[in-house]
Protein backbone atom coordinates (compact mmCIF):
# COMPACT_ATOMS: atom_id res chain seq x y z
CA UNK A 1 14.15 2.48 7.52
CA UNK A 2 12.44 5.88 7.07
CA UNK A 3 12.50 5.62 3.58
CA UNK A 4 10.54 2.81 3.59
CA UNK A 5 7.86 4.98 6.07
CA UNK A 6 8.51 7.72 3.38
CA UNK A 7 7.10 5.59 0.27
CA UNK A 8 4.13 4.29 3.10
CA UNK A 9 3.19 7.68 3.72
CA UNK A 10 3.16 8.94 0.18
CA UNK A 11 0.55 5.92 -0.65
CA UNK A 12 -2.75 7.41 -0.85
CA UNK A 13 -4.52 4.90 1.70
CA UNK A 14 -5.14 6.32 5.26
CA UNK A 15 -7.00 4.75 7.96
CA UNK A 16 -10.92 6.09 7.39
CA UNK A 17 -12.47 8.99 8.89
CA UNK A 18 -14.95 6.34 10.04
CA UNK A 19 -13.96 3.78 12.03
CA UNK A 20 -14.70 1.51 14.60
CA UNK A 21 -11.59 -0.04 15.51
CA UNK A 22 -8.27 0.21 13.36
CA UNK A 23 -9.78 2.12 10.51
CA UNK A 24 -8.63 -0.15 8.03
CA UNK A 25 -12.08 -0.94 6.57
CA UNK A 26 -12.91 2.62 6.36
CA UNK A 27 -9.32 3.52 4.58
CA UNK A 28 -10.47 0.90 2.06
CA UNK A 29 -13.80 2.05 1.77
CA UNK A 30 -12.60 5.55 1.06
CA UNK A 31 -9.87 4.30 -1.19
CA UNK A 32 -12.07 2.22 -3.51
CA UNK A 33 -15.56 3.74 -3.09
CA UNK A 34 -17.13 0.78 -1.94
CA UNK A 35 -19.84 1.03 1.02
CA UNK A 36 -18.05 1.04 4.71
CA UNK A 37 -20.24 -1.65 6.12
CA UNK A 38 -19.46 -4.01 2.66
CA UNK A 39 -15.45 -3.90 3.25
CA UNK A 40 -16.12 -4.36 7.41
CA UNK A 41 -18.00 -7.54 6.52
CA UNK A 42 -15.37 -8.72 3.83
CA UNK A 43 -12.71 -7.87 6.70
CA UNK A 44 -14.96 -9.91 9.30
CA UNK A 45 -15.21 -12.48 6.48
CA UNK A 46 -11.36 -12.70 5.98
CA UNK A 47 -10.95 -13.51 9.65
CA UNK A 48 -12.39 -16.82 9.02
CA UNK A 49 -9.13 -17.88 6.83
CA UNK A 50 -6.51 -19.25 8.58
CA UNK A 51 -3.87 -16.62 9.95
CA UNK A 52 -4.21 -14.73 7.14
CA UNK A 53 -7.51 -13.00 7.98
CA UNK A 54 -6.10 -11.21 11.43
CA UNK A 55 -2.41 -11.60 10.83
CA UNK A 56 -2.55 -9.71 7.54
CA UNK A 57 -4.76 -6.98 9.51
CA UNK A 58 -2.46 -6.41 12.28
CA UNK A 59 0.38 -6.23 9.81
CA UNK A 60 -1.95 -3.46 7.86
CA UNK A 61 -2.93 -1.53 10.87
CA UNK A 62 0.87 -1.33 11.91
CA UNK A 63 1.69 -0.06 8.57
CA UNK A 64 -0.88 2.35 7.69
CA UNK A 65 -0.43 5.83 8.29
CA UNK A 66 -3.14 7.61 10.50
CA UNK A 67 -5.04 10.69 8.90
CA UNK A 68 -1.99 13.00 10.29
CA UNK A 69 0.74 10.44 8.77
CA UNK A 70 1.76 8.77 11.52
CA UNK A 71 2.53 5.13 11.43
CA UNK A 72 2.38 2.79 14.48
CA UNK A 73 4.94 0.83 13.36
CA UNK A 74 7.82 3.82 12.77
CA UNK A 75 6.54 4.91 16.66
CA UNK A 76 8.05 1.53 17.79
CA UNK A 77 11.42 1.25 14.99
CA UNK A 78 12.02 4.45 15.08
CA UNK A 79 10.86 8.13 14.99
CA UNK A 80 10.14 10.54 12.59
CA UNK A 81 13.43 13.42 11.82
């Protein structure tokens, strides 16, 4: 299971510097360039979709690492060695 966590954590993507709630808009803001405010409307916009809209962001937030590489979802499987 850590290696999977491993290959997470050596993605680029990080939950944004700026952030509201999760951070996940501001991780893809910062990973493509695009304008915060843009990718939290496209994220507000995606809610509107059936199940995949919030259940896709609650699977994203568990698996993205925070700025100091921690991952929500290796806090509750498992810890870090």
């Amino acid at each position: 299971m850590s290696n999977i966590f491993d290959g997470i954590r050596k993605s680029r993507f990080r939950r944004g510097p700026s952030r509201l709630l999760g951070g996940i808009a501001g991780g893809l803001a910062t990973t493509t360039g695009l304008n915060v405010w843009l990718v939290r409307l496209l994220v507000l916009l995606s809610f509107l979709l059936p199940v995949f809209g919030l259940g896709m962001y609650l699977v994203v937030w568990a698996l993205t690492p925070w700025q100091d590489s921690s991952i929500p979802a290796e806090q509750v499987f498992g810890s870090r060695n």
